[in-house]
N, C-alpha and C. Protein backbone atom coordinates (compact mmCIF):
# COMPACT_ATOMS: atom_id res chain seq x y z
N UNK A 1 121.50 19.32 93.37
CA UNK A 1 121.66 19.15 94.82
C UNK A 1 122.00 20.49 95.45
N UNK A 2 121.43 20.65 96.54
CA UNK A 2 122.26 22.15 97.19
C UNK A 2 122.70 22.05 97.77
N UNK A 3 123.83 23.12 98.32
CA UNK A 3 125.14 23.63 98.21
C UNK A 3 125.05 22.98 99.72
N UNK A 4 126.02 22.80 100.49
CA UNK A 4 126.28 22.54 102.30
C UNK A 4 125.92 24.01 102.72
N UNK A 5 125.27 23.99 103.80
CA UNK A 5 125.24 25.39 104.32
C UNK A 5 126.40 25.69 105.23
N UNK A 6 126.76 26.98 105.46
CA UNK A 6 128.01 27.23 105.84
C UNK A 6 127.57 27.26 107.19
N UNK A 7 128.82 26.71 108.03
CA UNK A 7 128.03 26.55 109.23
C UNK A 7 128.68 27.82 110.14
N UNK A 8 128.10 28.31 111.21
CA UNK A 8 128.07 29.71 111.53
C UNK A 8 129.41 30.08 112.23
N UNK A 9 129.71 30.96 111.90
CA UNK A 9 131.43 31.54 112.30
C UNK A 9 131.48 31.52 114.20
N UNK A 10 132.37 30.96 114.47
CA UNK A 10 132.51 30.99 115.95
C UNK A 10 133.91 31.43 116.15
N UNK A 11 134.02 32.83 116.70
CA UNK A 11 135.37 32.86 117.33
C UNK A 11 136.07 32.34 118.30
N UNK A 12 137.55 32.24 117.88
CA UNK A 12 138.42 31.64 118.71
C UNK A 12 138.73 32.80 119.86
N UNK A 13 138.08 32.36 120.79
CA UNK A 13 138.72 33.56 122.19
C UNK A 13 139.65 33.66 122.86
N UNK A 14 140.72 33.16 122.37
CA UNK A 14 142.12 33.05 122.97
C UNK A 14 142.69 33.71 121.46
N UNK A 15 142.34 34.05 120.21
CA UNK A 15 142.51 34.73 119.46
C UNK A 15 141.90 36.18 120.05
N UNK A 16 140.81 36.71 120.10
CA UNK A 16 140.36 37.48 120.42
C UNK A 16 141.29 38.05 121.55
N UNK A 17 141.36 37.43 122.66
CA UNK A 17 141.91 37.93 123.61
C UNK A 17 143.56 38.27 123.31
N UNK A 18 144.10 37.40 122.37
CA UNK A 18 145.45 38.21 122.06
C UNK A 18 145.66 39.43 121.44
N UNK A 19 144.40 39.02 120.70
CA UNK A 19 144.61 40.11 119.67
C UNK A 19 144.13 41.95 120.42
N UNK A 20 143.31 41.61 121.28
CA UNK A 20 142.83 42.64 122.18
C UNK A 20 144.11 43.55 123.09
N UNK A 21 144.85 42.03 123.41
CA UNK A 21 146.56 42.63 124.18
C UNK A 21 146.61 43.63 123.27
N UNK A 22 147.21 42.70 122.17
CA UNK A 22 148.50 43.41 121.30
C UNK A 22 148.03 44.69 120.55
N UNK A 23 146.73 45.46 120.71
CA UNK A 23 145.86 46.36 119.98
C UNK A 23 146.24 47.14 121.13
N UNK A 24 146.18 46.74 122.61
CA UNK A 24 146.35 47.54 123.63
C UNK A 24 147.56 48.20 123.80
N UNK A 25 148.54 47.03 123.51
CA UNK A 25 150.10 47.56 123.84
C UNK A 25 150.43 48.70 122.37
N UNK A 26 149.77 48.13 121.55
CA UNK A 26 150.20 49.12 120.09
C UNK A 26 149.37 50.65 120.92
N UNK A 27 148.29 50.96 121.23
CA UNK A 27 147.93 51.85 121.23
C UNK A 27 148.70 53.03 122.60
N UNK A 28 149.28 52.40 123.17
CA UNK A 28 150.50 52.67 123.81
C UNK A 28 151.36 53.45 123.69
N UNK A 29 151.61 53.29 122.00
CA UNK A 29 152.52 54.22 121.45
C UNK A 29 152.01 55.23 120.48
N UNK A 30 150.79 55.31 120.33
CA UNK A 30 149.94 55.96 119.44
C UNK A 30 149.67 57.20 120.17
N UNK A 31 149.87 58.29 119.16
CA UNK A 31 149.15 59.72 119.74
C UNK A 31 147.69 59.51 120.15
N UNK A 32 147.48 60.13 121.64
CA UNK A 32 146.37 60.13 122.32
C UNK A 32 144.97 60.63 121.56
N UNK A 33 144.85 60.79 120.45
CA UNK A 33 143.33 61.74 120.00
C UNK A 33 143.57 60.96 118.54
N UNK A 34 144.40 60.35 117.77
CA UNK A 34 144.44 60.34 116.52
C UNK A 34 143.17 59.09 116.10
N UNK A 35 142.24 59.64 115.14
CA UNK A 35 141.47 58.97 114.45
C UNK A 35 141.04 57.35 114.12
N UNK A 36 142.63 57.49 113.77
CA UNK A 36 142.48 56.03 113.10
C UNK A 36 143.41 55.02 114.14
N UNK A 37 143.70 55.68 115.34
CA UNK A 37 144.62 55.00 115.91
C UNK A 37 143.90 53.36 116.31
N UNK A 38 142.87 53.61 116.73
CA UNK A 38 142.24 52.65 117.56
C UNK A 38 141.75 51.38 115.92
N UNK A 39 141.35 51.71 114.51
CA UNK A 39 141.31 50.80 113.79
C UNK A 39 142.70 49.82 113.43
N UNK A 40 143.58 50.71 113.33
CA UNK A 40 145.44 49.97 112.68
C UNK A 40 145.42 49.40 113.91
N UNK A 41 145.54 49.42 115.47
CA UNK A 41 145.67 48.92 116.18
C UNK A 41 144.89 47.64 116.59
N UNK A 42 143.51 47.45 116.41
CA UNK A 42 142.98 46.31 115.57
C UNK A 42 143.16 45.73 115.35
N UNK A 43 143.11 45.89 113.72
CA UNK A 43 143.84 44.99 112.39
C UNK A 43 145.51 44.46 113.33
N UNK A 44 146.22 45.34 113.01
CA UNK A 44 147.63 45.01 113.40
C UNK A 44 147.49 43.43 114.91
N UNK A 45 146.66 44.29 115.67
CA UNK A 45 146.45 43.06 116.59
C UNK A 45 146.23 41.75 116.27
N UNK A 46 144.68 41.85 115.44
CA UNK A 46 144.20 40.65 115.56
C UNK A 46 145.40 39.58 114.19
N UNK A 47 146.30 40.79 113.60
CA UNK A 47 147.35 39.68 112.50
C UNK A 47 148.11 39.11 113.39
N UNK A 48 148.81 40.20 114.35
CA UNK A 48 149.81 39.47 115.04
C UNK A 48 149.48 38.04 116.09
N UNK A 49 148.13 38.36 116.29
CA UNK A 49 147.51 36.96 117.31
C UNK A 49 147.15 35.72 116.17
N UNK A 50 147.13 35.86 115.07
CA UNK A 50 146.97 35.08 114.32
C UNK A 50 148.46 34.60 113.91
N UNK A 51 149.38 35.34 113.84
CA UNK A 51 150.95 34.85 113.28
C UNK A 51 150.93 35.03 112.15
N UNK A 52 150.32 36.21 111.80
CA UNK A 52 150.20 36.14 109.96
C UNK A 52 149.94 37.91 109.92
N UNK A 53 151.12 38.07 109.59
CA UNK A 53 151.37 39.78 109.26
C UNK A 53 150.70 39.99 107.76
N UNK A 54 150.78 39.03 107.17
CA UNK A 54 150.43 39.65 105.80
C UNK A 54 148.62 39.27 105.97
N UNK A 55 148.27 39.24 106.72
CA UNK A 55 146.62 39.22 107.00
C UNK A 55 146.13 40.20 107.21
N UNK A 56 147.46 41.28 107.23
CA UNK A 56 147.01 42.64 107.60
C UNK A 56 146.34 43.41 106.07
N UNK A 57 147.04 42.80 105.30
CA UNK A 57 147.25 43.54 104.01
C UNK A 57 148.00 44.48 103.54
N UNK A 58 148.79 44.74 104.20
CA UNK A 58 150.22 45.36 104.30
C UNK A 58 151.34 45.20 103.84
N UNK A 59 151.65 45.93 103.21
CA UNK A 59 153.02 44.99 102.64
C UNK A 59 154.63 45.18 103.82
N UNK A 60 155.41 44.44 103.84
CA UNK A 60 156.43 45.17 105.09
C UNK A 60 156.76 46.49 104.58
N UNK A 61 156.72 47.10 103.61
CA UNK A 61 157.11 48.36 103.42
C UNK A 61 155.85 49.08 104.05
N UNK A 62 154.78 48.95 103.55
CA UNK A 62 153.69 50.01 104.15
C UNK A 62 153.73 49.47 105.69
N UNK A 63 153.96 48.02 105.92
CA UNK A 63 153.59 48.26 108.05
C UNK A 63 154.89 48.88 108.53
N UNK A 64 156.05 48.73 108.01
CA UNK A 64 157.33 49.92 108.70
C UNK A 64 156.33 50.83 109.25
N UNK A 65 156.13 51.80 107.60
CA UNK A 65 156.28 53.13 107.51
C UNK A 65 154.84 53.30 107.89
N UNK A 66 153.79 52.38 108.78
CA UNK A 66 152.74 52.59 109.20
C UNK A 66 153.21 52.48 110.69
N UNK A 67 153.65 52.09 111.05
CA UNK A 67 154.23 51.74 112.86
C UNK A 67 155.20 52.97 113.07
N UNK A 68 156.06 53.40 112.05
CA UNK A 68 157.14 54.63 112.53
C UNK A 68 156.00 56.06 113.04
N UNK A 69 154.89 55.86 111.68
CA UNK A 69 154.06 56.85 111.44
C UNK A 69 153.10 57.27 112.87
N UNK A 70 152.65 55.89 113.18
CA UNK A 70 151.55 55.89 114.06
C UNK A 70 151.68 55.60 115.38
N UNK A 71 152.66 54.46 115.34
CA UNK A 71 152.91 53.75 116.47
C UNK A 71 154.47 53.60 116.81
N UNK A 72 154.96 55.01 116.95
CA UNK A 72 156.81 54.84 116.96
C UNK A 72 157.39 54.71 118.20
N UNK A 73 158.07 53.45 117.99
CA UNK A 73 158.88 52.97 119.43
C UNK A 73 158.42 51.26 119.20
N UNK A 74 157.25 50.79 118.76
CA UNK A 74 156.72 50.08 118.83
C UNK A 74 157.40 48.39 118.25
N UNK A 75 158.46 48.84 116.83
CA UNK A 75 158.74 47.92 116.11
C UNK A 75 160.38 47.82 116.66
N UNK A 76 160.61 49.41 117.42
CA UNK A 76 162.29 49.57 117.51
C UNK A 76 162.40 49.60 119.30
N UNK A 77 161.69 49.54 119.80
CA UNK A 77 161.39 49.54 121.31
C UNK A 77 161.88 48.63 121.94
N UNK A 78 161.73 48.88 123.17
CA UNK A 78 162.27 47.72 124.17
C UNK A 78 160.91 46.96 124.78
N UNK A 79 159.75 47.50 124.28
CA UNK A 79 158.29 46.82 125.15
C UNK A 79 158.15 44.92 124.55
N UNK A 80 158.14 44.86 126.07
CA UNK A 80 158.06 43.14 125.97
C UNK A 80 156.75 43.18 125.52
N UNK A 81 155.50 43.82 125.72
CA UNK A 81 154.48 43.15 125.25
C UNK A 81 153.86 42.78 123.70
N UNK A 82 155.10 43.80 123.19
CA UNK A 82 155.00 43.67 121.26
C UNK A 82 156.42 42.86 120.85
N UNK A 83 157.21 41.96 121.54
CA UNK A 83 158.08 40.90 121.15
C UNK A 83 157.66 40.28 120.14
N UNK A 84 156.48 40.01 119.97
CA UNK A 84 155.93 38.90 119.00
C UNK A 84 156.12 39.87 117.76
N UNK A 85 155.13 41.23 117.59
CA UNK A 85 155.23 42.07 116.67
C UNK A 85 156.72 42.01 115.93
N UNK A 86 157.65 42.05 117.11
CA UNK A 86 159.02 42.48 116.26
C UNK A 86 159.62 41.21 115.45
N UNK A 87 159.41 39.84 116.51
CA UNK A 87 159.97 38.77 115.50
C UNK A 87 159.13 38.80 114.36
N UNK A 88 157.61 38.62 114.42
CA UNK A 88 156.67 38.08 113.45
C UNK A 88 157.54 38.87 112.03
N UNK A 89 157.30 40.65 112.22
CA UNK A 89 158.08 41.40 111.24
C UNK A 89 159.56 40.84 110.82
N UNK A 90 160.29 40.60 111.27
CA UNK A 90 161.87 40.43 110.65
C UNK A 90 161.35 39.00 109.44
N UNK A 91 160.76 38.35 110.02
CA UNK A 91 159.95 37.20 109.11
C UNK A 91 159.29 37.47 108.22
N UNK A 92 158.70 38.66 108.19
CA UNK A 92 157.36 39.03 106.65
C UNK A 92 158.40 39.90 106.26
N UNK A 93 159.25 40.26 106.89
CA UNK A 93 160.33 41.54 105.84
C UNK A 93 161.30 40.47 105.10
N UNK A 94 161.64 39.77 105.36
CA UNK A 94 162.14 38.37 104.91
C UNK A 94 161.83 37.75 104.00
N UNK A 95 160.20 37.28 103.73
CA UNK A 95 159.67 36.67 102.97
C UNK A 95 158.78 37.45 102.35
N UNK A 96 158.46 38.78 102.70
CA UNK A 96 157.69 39.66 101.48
C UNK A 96 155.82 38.96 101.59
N UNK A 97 155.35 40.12 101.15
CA UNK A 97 153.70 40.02 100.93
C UNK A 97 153.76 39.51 99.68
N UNK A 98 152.20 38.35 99.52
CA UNK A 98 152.33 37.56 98.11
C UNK A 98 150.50 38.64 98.13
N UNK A 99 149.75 37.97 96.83
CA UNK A 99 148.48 38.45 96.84
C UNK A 99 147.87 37.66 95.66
N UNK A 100 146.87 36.97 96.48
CA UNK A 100 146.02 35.54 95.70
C UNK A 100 145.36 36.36 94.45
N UNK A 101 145.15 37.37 94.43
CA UNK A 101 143.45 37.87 93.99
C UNK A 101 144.41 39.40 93.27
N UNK A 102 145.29 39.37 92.60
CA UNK A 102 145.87 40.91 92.24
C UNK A 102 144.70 41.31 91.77
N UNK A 103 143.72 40.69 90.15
CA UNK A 103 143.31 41.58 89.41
C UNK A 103 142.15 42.11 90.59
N UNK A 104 141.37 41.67 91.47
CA UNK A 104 140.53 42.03 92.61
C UNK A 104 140.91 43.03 92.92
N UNK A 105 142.29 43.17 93.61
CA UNK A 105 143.19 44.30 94.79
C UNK A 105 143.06 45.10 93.90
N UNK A 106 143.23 44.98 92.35
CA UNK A 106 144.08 46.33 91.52
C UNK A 106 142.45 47.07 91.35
N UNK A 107 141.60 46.35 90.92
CA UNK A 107 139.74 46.97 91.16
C UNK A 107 140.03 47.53 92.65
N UNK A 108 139.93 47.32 93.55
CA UNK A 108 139.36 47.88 94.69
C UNK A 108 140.26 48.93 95.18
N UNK A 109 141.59 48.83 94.55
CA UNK A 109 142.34 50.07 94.65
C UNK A 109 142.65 51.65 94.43
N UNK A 110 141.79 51.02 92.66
CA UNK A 110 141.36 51.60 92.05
C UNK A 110 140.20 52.86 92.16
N UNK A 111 139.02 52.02 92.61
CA UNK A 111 138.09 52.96 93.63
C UNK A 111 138.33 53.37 94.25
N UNK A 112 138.88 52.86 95.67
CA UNK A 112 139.29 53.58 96.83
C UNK A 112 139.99 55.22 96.17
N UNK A 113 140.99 54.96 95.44
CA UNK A 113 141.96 55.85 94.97
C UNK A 113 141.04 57.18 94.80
N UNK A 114 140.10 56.53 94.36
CA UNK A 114 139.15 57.40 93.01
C UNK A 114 138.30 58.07 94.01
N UNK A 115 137.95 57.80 95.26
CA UNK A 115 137.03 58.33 96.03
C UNK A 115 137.75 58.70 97.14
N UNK A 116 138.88 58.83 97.19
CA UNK A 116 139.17 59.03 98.76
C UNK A 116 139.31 60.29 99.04
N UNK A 117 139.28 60.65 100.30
CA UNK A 117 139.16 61.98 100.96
C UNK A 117 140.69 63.26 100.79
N UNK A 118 141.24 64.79 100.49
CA UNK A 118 141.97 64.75 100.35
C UNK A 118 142.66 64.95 101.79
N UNK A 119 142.25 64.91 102.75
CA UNK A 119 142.68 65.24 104.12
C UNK A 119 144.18 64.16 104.64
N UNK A 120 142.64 62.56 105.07
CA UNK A 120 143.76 62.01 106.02
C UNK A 120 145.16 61.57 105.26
N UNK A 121 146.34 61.44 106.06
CA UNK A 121 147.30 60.71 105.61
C UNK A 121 147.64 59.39 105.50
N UNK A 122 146.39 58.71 106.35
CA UNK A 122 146.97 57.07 106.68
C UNK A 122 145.72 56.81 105.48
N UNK A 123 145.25 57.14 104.08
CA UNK A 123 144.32 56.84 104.19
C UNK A 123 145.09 55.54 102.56
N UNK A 124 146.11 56.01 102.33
CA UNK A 124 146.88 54.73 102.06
C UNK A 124 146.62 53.39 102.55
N UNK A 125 147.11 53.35 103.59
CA UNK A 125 147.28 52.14 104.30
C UNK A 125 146.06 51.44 104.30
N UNK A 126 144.91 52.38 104.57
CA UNK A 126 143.24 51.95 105.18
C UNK A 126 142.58 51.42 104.00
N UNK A 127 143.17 51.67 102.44
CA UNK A 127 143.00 51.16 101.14
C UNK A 127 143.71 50.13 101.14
N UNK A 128 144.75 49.51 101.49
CA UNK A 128 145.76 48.12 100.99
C UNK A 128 144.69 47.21 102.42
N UNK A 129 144.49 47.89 103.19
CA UNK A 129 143.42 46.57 104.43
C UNK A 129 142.63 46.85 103.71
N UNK A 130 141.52 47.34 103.32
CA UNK A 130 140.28 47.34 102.79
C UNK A 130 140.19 46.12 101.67
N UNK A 131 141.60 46.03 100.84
CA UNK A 131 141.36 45.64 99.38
C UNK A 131 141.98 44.10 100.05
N UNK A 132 142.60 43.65 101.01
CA UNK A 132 142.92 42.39 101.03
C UNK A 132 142.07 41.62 101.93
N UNK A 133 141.20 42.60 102.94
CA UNK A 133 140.18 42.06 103.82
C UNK A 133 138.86 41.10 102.88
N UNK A 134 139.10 41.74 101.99
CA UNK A 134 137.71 41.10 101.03
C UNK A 134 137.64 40.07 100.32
N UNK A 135 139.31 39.30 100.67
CA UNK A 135 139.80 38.32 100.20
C UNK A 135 138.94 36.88 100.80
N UNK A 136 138.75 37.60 102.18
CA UNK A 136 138.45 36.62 103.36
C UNK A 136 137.36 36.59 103.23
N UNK A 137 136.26 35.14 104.09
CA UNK A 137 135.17 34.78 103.89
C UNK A 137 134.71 35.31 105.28
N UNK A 138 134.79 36.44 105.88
CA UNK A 138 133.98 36.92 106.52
C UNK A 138 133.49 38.49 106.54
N UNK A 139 132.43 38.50 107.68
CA UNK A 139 132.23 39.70 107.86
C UNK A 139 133.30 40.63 108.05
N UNK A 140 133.07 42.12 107.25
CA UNK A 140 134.37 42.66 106.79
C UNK A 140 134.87 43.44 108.48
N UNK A 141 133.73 43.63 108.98
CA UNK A 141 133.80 44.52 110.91
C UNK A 141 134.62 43.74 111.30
N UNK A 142 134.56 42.28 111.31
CA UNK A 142 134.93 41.48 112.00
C UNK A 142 135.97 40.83 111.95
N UNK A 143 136.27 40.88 110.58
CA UNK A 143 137.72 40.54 109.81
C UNK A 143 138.82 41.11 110.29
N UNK A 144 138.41 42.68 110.54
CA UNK A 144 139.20 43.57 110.49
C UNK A 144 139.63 43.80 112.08
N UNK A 145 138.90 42.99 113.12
CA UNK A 145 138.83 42.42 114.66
C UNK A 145 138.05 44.08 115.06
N UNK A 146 136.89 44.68 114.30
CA UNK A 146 136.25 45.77 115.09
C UNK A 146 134.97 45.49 115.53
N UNK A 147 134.50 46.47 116.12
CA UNK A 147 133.67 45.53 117.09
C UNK A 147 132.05 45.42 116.61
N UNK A 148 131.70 46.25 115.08
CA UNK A 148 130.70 46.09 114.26
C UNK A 148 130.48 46.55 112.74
N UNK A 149 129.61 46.64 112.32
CA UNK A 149 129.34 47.34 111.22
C UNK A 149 129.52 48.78 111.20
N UNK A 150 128.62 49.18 111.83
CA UNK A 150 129.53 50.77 112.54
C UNK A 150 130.61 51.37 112.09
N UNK A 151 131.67 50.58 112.95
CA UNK A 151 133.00 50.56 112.87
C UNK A 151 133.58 51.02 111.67
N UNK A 152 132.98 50.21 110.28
CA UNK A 152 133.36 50.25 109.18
C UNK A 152 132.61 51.31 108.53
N UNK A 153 131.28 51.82 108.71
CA UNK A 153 130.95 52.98 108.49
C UNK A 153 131.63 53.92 108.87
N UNK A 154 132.04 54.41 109.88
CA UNK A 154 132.86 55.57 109.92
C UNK A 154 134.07 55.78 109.61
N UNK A 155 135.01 54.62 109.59
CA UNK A 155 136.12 54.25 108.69
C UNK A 155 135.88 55.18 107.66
N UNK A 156 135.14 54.20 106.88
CA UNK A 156 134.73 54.47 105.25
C UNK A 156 134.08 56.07 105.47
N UNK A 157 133.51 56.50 105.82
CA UNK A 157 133.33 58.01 106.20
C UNK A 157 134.72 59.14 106.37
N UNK A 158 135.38 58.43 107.02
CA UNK A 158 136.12 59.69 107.37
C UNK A 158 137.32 59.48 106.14
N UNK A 159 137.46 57.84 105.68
CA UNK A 159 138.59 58.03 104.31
C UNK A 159 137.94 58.25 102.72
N UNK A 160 136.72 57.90 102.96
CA UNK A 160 135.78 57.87 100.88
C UNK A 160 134.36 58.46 101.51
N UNK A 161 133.95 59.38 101.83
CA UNK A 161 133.21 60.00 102.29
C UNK A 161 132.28 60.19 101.01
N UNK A 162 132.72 59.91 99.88
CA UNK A 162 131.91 60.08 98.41
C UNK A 162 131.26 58.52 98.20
N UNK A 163 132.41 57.94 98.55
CA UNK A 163 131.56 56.32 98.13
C UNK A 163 130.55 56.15 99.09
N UNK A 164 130.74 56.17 100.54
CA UNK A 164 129.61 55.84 101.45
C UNK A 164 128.60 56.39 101.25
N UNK A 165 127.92 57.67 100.84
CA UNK A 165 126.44 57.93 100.41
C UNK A 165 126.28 57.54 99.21
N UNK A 166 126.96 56.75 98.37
CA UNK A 166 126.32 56.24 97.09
C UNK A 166 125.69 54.53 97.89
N UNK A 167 125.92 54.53 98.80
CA UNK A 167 125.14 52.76 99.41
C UNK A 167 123.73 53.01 99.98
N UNK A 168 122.88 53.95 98.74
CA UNK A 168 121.83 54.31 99.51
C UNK A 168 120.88 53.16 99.77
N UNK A 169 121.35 51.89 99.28
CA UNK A 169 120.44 50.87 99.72
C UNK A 169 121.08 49.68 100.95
N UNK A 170 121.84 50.56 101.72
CA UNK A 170 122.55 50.03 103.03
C UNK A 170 122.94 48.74 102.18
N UNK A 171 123.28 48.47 101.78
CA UNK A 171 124.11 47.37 101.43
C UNK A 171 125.01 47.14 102.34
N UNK A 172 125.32 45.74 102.56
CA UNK A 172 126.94 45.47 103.18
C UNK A 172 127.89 45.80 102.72
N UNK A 173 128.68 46.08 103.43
CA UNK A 173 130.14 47.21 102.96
C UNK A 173 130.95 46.28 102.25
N UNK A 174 131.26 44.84 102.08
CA UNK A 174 132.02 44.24 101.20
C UNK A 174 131.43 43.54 99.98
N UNK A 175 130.29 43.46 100.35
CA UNK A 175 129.61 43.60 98.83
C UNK A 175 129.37 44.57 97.75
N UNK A 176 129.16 45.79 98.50
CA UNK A 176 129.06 47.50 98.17
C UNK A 176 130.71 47.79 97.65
N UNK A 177 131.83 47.21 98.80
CA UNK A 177 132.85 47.56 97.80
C UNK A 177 132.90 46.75 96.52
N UNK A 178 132.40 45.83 96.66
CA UNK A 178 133.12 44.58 95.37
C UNK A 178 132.17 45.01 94.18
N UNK A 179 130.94 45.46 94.52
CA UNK A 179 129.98 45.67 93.28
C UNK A 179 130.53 46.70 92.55
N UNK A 180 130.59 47.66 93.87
CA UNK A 180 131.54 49.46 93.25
C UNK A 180 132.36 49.28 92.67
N UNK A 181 133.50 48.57 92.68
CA UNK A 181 134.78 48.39 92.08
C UNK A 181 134.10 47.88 90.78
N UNK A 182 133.88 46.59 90.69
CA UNK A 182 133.38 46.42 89.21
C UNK A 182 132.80 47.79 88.81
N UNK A 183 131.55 47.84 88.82
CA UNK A 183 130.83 49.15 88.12
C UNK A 183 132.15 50.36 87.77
N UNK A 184 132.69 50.72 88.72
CA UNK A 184 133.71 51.85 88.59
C UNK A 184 134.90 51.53 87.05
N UNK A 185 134.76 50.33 86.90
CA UNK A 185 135.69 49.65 86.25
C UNK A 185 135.13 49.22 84.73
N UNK A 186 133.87 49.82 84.62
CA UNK A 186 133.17 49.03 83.54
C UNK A 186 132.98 47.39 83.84
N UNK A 187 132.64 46.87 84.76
CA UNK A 187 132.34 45.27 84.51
C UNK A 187 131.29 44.79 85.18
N UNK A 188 131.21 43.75 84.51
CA UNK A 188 129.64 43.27 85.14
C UNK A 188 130.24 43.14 86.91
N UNK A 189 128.93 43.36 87.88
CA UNK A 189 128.62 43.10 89.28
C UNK A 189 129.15 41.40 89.46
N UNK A 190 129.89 41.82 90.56
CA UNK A 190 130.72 40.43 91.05
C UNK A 190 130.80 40.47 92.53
N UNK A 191 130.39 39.40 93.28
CA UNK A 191 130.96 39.15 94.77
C UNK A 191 132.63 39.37 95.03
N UNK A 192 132.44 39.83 96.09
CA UNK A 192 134.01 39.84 96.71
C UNK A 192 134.25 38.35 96.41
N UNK A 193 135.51 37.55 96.11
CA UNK A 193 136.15 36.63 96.61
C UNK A 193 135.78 36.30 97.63
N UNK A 194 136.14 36.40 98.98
CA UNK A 194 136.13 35.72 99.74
C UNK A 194 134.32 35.64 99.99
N UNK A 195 133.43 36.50 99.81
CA UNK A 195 132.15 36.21 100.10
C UNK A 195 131.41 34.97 99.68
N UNK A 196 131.84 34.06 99.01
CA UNK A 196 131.25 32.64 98.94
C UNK A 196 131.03 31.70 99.87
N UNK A 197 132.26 31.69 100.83
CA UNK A 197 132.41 31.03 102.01
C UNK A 197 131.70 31.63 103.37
N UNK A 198 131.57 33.22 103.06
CA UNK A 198 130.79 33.66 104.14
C UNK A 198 129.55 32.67 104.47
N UNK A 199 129.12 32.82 105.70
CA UNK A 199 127.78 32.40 106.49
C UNK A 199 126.62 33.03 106.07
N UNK A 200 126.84 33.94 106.08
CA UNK A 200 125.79 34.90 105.52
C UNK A 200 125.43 35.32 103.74
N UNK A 201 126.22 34.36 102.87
CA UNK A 201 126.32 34.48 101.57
C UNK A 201 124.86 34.19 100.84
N UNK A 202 124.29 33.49 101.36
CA UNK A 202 122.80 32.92 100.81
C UNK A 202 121.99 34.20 101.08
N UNK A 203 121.74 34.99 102.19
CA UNK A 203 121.36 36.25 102.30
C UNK A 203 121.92 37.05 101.55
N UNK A 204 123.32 37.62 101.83
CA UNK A 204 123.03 38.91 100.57
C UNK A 204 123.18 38.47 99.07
N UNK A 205 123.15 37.66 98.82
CA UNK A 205 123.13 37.21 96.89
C UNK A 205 121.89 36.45 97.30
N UNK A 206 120.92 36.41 97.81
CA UNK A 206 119.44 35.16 96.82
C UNK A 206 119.16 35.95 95.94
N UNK A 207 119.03 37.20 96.21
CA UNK A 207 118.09 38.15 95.49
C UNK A 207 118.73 37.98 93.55
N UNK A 208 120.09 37.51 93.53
CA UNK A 208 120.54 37.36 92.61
C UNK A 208 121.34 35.77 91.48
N UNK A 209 120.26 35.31 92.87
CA UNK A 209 120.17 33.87 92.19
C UNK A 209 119.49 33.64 91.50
């Protein structure tokens, strides 16, 4: 019998739209020119509109010392429009990051590690989202609340600038990571986790049915 087809991802726009605030008010406190300001601000958004800090992939030790870093005033501030930010945090510093999928994270960490650029400094952080985003059954642009594929190309450009020209067959970036990680690792080619549930899963695996 075959499988149910997944029926097509529809965003929640009252998610969207929070998460758009709280990306706004974070960027607020962010140095005016910095790189990566506008992706952490994102991610960070679209967790906090969800109520789920550890969706970031963050652990409370890395989002501290990612908010002091990037976004300072933000967690210790008086701005009403990141209230939520500060309770949501006293709650994930409380109860700590768990992680469904370690032996996955510890592969994709692994790579990242192995390819990353020696420049940026946040490029930590942009490895612990990368490796827990892939957990999830969606598109990885979109996961991450950016606004395409793009997005994640230049990411991945400006932090593993070695891994991105090895996808000379444009592959999707969370399949490309999940294959890379295996291969890098000695093991047979494996889907991300969360890519089963994707919408789009029958497209990039037929070829390997």
């Amino acid at each position: 019998m075959d499988a149910e087809p997944v029926p097509p991802f529809t965003p929640d726009p009252r998610i969207a739209d929070r998460a758009q605030r709280f990306a706004d008010a974070l960027l607020r406190h962010a140095p005016p020119v910095h790189p990566d300001a506008g992706f952490f601000a994102a991610v960070l958004g679209t967790s906090i509109a969800h109520e789920d800090l550890a969706r970031s992939g963050l652990s409370p030790a890395e989002l501290k010392d990612l908010l002091d870093y990037l976004f300072p005033g933000a967690l210790t501030g008086f701005d009403t429009s990141l209230s939520a930010l500060r309770e949501q945090f006293a709650a994930y510093a409380g109860k700590g990051a768990s992680d469904p999928q370690p032996g996955f994270t510890l592969l994709m960490r692994v790579l990242l590690d192995a390819y990353r650029a020696p420049g940026p400094e946040t490029t930590q952080w942009v490895s612990s989202i990368l490796a827990h985003a892939c957990l999830r059954p969606d598109h990885l642009w979109r996961d991450l609340g950016l606004s395409g594929r793009e997005d994640v190309t230049v990411l991945l450009a400006r932090h593993y600038p070695g891994l991105v020209s090895r996808n000379v067959d444009n592959m999707r970036w969370k399949k490309f990571l999940a294959y890379s990680a295996c291969e890098h690792a000695g093991l047979p080619a494996a889907a991300a986790p969360g890519c089963g549930d994707c919408e789009d899963s029958e497209f990039c695996y037929r070829a390997a049915a």
